[in-house]
PDB file of N, CA and C in Angstrom:
ATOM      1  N   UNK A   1      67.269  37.405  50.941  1.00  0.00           N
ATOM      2  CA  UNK A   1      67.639  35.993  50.977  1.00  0.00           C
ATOM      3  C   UNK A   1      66.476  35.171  50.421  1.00  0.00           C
ATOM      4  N   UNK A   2      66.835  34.330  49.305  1.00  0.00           N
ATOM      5  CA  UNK A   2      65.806  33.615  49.021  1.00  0.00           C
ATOM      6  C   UNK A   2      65.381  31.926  49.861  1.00  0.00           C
ATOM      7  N   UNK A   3      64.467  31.920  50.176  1.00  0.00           N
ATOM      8  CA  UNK A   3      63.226  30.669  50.785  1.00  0.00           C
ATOM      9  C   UNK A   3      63.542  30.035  50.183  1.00  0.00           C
ATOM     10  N   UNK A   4      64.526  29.827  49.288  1.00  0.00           N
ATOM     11  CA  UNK A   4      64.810  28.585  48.200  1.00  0.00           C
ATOM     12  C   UNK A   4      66.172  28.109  48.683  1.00  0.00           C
ATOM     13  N   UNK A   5      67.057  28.746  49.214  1.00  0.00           N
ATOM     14  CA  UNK A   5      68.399  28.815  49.926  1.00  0.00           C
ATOM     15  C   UNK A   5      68.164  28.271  51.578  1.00  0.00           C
ATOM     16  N   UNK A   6      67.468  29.003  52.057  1.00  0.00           N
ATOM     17  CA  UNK A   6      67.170  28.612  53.321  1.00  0.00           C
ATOM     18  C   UNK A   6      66.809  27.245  53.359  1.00  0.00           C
ATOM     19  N   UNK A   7      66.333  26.741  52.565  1.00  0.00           N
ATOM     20  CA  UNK A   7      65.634  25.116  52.888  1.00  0.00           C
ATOM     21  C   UNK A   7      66.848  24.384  53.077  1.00  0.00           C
ATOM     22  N   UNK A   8      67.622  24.566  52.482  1.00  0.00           N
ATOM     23  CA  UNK A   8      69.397  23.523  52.689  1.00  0.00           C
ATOM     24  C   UNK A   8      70.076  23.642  54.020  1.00  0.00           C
ATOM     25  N   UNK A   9      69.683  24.406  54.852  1.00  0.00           N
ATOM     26  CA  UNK A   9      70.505  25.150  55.977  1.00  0.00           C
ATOM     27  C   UNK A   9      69.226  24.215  56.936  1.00  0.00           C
ATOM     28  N   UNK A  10      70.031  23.634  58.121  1.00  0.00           N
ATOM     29  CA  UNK A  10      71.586  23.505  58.348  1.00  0.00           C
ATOM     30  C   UNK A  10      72.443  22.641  57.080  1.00  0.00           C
ATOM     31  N   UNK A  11      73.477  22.842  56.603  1.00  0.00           N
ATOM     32  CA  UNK A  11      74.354  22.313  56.419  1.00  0.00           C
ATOM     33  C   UNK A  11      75.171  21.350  57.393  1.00  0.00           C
ATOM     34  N   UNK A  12      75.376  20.099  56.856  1.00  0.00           N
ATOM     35  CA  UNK A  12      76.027  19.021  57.552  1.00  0.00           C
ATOM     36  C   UNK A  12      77.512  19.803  57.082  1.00  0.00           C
ATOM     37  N   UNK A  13      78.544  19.890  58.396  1.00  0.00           N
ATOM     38  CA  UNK A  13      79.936  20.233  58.239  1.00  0.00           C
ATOM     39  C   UNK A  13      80.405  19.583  57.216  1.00  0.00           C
ATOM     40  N   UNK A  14      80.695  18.427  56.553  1.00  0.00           N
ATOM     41  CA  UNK A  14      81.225  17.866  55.609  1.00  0.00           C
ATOM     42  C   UNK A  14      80.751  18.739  53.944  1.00  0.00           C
ATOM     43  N   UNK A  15      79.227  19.356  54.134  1.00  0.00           N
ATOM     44  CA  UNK A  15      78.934  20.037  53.335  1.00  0.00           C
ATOM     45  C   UNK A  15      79.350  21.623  53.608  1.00  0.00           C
ATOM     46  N   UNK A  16      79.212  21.900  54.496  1.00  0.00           N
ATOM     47  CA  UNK A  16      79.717  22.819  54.878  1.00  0.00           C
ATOM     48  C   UNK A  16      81.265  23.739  53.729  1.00  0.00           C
ATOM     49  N   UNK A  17      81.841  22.909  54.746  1.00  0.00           N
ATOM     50  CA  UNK A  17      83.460  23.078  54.297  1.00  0.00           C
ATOM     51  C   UNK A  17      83.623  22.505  52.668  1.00  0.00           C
ATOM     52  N   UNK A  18      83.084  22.003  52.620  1.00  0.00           N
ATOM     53  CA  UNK A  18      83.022  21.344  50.718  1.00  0.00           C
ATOM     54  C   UNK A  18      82.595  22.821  49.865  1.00  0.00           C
ATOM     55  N   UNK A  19      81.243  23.127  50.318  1.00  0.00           N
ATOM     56  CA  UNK A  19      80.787  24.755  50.003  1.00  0.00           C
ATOM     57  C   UNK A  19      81.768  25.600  50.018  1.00  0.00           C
ATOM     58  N   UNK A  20      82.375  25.923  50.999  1.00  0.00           N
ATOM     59  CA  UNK A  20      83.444  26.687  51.581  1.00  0.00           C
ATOM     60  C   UNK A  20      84.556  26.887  50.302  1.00  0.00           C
ATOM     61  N   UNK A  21      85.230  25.784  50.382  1.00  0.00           N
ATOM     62  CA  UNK A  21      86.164  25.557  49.928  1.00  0.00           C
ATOM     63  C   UNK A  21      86.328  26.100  48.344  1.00  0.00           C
ATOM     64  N   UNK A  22      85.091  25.768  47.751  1.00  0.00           N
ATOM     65  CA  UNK A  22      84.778  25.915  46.257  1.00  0.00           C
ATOM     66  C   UNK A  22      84.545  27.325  46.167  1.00  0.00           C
ATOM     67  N   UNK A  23      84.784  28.469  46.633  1.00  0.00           N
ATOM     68  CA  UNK A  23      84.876  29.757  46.194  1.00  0.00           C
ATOM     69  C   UNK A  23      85.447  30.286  45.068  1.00  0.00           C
ATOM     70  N   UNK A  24      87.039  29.152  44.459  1.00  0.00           N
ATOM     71  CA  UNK A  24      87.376  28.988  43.769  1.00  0.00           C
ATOM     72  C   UNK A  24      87.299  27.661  43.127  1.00  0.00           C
ATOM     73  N   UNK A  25      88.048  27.391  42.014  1.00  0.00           N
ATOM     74  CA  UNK A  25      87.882  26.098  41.128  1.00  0.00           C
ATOM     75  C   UNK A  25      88.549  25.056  41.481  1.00  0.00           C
ATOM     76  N   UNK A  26      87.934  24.188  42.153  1.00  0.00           N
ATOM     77  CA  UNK A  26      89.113  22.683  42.948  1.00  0.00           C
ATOM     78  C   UNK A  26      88.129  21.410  42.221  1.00  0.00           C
ATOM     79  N   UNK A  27      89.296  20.823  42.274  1.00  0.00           N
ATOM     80  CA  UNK A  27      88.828  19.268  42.081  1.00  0.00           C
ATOM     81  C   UNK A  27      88.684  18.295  43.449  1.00  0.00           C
ATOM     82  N   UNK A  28      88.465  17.426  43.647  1.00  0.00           N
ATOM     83  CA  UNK A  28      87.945  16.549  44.822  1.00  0.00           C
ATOM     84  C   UNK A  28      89.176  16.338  45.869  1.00  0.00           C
ATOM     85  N   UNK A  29      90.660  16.282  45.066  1.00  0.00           N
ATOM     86  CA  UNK A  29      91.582  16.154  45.857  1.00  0.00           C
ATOM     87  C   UNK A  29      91.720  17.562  46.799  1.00  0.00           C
ATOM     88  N   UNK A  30      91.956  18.482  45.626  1.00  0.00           N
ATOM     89  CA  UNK A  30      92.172  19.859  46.046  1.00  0.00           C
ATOM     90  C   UNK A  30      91.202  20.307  47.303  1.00  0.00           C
ATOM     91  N   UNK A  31      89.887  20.075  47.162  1.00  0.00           N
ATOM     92  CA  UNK A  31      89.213  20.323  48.364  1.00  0.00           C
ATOM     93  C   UNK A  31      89.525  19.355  49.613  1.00  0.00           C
ATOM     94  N   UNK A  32      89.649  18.355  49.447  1.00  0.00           N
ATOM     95  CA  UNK A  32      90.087  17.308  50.779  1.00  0.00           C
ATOM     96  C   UNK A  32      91.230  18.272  51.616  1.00  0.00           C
ATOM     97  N   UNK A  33      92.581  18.763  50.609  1.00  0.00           N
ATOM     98  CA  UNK A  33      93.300  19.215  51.010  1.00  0.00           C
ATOM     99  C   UNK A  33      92.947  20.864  51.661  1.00  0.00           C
ATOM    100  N   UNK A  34      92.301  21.890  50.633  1.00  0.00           N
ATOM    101  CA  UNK A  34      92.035  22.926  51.529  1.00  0.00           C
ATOM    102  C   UNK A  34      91.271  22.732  52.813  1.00  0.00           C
ATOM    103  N   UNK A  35      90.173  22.137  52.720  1.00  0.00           N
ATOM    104  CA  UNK A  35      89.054  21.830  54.362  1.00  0.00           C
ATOM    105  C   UNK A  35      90.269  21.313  55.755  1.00  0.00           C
ATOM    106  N   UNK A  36      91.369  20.454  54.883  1.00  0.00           N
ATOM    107  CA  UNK A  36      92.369  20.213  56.272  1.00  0.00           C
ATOM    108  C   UNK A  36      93.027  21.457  56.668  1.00  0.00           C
ATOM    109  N   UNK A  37      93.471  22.067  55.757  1.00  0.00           N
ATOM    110  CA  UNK A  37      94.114  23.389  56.113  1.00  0.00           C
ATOM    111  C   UNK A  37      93.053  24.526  56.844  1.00  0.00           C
ATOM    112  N   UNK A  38      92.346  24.414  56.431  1.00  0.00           N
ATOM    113  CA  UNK A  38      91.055  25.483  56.624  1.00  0.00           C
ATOM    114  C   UNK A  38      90.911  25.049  58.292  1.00  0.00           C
ATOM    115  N   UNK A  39      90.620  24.097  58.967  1.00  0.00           N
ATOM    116  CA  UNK A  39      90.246  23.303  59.915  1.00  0.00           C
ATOM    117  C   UNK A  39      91.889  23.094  60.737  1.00  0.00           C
ATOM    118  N   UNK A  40      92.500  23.398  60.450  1.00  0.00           N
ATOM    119  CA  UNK A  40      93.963  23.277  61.615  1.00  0.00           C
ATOM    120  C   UNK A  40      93.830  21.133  61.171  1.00  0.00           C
ATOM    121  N   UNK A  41      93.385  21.002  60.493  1.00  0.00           N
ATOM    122  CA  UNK A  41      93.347  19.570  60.265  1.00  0.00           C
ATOM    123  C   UNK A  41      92.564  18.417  61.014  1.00  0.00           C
ATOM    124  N   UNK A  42      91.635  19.665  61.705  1.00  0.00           N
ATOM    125  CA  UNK A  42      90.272  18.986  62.543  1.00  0.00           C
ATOM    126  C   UNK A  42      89.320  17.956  61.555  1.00  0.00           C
ATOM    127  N   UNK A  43      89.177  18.497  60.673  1.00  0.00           N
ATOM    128  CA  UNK A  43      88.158  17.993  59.810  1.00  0.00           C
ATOM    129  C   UNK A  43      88.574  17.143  58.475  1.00  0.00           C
ATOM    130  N   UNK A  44      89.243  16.078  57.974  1.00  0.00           N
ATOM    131  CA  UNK A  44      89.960  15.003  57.176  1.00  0.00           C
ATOM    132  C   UNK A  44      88.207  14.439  56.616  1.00  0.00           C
ATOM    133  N   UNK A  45      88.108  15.088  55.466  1.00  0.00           N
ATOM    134  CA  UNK A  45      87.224  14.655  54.567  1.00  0.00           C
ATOM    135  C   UNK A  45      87.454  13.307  53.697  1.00  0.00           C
ATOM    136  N   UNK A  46      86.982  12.049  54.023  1.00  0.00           N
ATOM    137  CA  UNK A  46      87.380  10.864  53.420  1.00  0.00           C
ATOM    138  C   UNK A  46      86.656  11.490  51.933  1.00  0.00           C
ATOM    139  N   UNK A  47      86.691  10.323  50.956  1.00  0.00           N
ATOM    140  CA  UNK A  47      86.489  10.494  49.895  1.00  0.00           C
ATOM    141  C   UNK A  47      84.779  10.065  49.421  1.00  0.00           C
ATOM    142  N   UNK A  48      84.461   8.786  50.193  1.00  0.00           N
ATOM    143  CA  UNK A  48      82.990   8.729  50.237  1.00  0.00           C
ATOM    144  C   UNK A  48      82.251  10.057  50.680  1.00  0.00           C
ATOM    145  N   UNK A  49      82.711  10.217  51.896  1.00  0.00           N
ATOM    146  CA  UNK A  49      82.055  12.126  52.384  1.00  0.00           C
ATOM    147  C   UNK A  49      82.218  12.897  51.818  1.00  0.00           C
ATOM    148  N   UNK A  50      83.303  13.331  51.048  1.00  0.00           N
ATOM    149  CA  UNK A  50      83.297  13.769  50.127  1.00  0.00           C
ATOM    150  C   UNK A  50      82.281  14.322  48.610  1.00  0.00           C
ATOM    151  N   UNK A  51      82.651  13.182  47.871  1.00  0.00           N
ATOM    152  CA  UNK A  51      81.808  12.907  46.975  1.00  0.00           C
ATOM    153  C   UNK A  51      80.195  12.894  46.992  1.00  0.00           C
ATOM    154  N   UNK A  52      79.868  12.283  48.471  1.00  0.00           N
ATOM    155  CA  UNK A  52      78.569  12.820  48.618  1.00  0.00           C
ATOM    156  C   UNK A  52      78.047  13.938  48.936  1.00  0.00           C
ATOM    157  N   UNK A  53      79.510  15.023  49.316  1.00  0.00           N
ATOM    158  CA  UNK A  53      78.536  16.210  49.379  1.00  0.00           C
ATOM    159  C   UNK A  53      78.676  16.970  48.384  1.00  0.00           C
ATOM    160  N   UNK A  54      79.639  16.474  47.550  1.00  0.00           N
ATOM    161  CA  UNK A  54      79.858  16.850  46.489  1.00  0.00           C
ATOM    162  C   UNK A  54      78.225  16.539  45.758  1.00  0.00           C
ATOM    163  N   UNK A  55      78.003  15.719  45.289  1.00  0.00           N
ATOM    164  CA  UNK A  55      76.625  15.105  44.366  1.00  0.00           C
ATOM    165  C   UNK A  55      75.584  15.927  45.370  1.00  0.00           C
ATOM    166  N   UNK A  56      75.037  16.023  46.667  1.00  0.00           N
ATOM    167  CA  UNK A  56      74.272  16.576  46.971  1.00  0.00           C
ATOM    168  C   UNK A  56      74.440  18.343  46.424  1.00  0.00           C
ATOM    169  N   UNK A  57      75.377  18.563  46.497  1.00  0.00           N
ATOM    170  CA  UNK A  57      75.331  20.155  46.481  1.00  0.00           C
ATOM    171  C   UNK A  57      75.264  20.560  44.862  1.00  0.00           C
ATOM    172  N   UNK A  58      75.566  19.464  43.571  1.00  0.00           N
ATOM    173  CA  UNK A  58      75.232  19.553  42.383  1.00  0.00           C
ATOM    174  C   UNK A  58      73.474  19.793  42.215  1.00  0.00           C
ATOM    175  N   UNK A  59      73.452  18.495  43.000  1.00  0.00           N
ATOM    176  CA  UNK A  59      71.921  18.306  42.906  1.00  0.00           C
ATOM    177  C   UNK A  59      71.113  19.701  43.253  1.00  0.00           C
ATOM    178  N   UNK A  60      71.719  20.103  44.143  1.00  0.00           N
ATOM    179  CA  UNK A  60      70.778  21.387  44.928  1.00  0.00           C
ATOM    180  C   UNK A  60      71.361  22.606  44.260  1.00  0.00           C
ATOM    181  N   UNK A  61      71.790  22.697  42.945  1.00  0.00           N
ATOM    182  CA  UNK A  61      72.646  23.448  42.192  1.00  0.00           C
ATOM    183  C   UNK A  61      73.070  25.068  42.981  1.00  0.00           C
ATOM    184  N   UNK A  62      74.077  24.136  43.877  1.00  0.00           N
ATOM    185  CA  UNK A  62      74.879  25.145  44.688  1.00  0.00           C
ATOM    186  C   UNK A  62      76.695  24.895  44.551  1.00  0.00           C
ATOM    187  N   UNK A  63      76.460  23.922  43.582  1.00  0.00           N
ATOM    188  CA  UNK A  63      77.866  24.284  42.875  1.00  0.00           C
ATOM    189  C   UNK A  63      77.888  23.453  41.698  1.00  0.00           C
ATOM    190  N   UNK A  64      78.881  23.778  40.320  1.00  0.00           N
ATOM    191  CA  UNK A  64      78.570  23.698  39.488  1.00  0.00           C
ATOM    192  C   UNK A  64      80.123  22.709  38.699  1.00  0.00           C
ATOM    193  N   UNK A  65      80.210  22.023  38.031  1.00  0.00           N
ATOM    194  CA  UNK A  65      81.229  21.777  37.224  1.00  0.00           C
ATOM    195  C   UNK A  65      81.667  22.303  36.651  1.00  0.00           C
ATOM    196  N   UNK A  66      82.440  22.865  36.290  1.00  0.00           N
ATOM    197  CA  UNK A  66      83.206  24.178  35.605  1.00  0.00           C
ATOM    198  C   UNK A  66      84.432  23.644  34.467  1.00  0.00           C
ATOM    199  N   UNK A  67      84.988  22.140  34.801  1.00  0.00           N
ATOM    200  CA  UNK A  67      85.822  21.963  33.537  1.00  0.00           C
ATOM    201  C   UNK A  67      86.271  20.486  34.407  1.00  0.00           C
ATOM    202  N   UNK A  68      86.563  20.056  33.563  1.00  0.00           N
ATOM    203  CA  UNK A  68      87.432  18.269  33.417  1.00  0.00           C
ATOM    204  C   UNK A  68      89.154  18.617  33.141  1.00  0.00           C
ATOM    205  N   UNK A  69      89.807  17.955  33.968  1.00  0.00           N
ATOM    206  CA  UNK A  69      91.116  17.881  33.374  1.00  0.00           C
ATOM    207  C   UNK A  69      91.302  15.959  33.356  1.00  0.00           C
ATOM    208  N   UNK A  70      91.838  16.138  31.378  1.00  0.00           N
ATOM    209  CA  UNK A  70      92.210  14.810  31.136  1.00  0.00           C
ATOM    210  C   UNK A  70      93.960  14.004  31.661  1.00  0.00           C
ATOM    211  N   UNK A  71      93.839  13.934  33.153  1.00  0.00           N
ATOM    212  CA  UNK A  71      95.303  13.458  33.223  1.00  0.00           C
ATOM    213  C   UNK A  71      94.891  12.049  33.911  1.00  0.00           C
ATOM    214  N   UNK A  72      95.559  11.190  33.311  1.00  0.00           N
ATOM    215  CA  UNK A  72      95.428   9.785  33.682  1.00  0.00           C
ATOM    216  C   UNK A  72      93.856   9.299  33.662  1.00  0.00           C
ATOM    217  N   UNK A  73      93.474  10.111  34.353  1.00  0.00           N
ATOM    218  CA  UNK A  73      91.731   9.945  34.327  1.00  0.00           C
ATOM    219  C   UNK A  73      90.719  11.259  34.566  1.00  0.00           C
ATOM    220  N   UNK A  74      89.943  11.065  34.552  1.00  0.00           N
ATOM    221  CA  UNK A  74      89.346  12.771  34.461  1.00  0.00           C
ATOM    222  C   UNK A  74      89.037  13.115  35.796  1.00  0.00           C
ATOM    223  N   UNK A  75      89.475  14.711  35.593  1.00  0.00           N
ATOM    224  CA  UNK A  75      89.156  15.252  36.961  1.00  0.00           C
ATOM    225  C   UNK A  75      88.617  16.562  36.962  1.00  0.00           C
ATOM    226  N   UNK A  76      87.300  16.116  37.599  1.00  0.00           N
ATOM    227  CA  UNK A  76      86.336  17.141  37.893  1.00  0.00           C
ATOM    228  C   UNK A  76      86.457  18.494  38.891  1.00  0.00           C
ATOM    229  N   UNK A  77      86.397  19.339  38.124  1.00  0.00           N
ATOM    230  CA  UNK A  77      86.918  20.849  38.902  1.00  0.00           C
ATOM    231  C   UNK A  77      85.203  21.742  39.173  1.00  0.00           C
ATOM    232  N   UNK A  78      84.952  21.966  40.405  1.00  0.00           N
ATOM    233  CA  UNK A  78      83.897  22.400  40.515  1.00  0.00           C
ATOM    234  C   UNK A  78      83.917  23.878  40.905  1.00  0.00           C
ATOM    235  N   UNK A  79      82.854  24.582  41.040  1.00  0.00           N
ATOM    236  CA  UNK A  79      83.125  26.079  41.915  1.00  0.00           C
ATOM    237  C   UNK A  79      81.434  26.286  42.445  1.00  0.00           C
ATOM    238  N   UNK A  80      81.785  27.031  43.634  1.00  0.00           N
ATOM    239  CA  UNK A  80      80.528  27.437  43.889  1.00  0.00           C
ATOM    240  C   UNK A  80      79.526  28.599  43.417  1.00  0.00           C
ATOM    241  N   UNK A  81      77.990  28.166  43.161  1.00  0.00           N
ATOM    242  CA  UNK A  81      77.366  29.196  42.409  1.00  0.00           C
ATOM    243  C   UNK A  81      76.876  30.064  43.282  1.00  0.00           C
ATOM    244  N   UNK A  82      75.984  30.966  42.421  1.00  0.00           N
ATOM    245  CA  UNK A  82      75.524  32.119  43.181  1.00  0.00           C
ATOM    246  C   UNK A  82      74.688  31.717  44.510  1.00  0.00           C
ATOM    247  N   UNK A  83      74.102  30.972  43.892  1.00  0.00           N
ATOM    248  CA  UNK A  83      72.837  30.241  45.171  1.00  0.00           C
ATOM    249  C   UNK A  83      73.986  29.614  46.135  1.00  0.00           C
ATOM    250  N   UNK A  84      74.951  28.894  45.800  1.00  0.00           N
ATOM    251  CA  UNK A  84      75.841  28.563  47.404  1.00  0.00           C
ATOM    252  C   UNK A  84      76.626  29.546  48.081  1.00  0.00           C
ATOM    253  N   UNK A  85      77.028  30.768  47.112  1.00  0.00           N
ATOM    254  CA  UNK A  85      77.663  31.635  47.918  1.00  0.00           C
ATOM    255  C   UNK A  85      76.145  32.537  48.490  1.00  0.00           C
ATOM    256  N   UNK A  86      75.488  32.337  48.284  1.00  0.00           N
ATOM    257  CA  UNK A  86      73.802  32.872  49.244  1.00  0.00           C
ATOM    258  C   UNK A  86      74.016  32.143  50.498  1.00  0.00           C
ATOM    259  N   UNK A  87      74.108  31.005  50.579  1.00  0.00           N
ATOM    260  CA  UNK A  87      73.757  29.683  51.295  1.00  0.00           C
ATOM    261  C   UNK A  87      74.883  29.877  52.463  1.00  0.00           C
ATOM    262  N   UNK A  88      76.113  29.989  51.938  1.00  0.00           N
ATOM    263  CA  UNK A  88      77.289  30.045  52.872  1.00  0.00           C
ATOM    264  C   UNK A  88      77.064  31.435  53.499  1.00  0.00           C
ATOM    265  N   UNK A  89      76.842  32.580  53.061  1.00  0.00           N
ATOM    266  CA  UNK A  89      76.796  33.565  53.678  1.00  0.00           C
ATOM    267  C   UNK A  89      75.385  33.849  54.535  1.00  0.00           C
ATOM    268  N   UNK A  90      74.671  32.675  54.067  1.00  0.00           N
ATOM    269  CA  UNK A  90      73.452  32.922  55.399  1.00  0.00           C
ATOM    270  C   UNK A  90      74.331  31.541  56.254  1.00  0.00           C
ATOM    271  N   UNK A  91      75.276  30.702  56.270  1.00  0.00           N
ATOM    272  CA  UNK A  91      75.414  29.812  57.675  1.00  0.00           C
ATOM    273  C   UNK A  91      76.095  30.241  58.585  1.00  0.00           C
ATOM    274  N   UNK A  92      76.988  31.159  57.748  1.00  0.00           N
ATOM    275  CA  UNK A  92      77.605  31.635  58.167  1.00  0.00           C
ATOM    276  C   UNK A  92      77.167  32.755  59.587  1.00  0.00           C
ATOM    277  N   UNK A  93      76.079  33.388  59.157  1.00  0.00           N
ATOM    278  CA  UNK A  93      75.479  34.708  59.658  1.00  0.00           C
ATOM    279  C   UNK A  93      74.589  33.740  60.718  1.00  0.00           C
ATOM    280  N   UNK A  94      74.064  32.320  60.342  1.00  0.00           N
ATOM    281  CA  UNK A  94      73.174  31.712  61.438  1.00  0.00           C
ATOM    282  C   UNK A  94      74.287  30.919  62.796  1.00  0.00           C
ATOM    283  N   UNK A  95      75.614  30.954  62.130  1.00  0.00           N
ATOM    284  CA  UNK A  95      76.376  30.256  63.386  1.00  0.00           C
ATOM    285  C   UNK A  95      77.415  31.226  63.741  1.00  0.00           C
ATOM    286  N   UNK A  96      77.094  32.719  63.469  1.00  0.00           N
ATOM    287  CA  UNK A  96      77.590  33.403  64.544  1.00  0.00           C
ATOM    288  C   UNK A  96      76.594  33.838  65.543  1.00  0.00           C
ATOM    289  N   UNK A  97      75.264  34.032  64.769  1.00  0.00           N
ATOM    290  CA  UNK A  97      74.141  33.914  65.986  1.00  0.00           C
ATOM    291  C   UNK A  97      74.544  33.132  66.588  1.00  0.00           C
ATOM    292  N   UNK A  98      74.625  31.694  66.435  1.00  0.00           N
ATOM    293  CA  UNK A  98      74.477  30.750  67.617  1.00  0.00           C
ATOM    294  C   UNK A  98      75.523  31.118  68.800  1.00  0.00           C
ATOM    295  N   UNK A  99      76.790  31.166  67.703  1.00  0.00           N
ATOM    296  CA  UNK A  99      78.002  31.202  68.872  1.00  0.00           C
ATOM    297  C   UNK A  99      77.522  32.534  70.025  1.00  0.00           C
ATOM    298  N   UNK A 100      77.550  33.915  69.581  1.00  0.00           N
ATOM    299  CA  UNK A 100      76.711  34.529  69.927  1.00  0.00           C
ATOM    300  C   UNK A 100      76.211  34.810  71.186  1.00  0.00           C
ATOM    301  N   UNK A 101      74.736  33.758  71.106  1.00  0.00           N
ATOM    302  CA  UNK A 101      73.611  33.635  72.011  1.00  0.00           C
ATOM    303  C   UNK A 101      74.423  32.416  73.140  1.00  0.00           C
ATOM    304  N   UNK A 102      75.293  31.388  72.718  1.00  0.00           N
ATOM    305  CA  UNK A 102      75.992  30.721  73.552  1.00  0.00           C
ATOM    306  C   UNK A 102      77.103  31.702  74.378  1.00  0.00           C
ATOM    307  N   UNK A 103      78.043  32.518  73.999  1.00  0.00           N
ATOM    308  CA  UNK A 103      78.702  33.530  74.863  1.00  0.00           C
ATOM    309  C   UNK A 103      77.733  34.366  76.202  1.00  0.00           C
ATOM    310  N   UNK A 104      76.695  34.779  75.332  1.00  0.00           N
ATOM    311  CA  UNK A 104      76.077  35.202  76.479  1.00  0.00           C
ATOM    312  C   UNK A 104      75.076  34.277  77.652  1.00  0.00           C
ATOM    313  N   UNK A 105      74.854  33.319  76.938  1.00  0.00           N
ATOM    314  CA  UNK A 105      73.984  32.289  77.880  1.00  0.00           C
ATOM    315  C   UNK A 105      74.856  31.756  79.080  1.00  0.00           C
ATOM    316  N   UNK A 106      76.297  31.931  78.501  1.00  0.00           N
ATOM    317  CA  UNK A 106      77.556  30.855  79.181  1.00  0.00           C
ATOM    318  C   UNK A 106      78.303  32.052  80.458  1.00  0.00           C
ATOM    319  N   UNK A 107      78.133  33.617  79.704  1.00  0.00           N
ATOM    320  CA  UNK A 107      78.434  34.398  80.090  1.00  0.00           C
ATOM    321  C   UNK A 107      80.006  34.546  80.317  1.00  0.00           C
ATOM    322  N   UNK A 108      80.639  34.386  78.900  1.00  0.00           N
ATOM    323  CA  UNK A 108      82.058  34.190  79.116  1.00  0.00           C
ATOM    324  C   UNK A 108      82.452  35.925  77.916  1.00  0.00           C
TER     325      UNK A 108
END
């Protein structure tokens, strides 16, 4: 695991599930819609939250633009890169620890 991945973690849930989601190629709507499904519809990603974790996770090039579709107006289709599928598979591995160490602390 690279020290370069780890610095992003924790992930804020809104980034989280944005990461998540982009395993494959979605545009901004498309992810709003998988994270509700993904989440039993716990988690309703507005579009400001969105977009910002969208731009943060460009920035931290853990996901990438992958193509524009020209309909009515352009729409940005992203996917996640190697470094976010690193990233997701270490939060993943750090919040089953947690859950984890909470089962046994709780002793259920």
């Amino acid at each position: 695991m690279s020290r370069n991945i780890v610095k992003f973690s924790p992930l804020t849930e809104a980034s989280f599930y944005t990461l998540l989601a982009l395993v494959e190629p979605l545009h901004g709507y498309g992810i709003i819609k998988k994270v509700e499904k993904m989440s039993g519809g716990r988690v309703r990603l507005a579009a400001g939250t969105l977009y910002g974790a969208i731009s943060s996770l460009l920035r931290n090039q853990l996901i990438e633009l992958v193509d524009e579709e020209n309909v009515s107006r352009k729409r940005k289709m992203y996917k996640m890169t190697l470094s976010g599928q690193d990233l997701i598979n270490y939060e993943i591995k750090r919040l089953q620890e947690m859950v984890r160490n909470g089962l046994i602390e709780m002793e259920v």
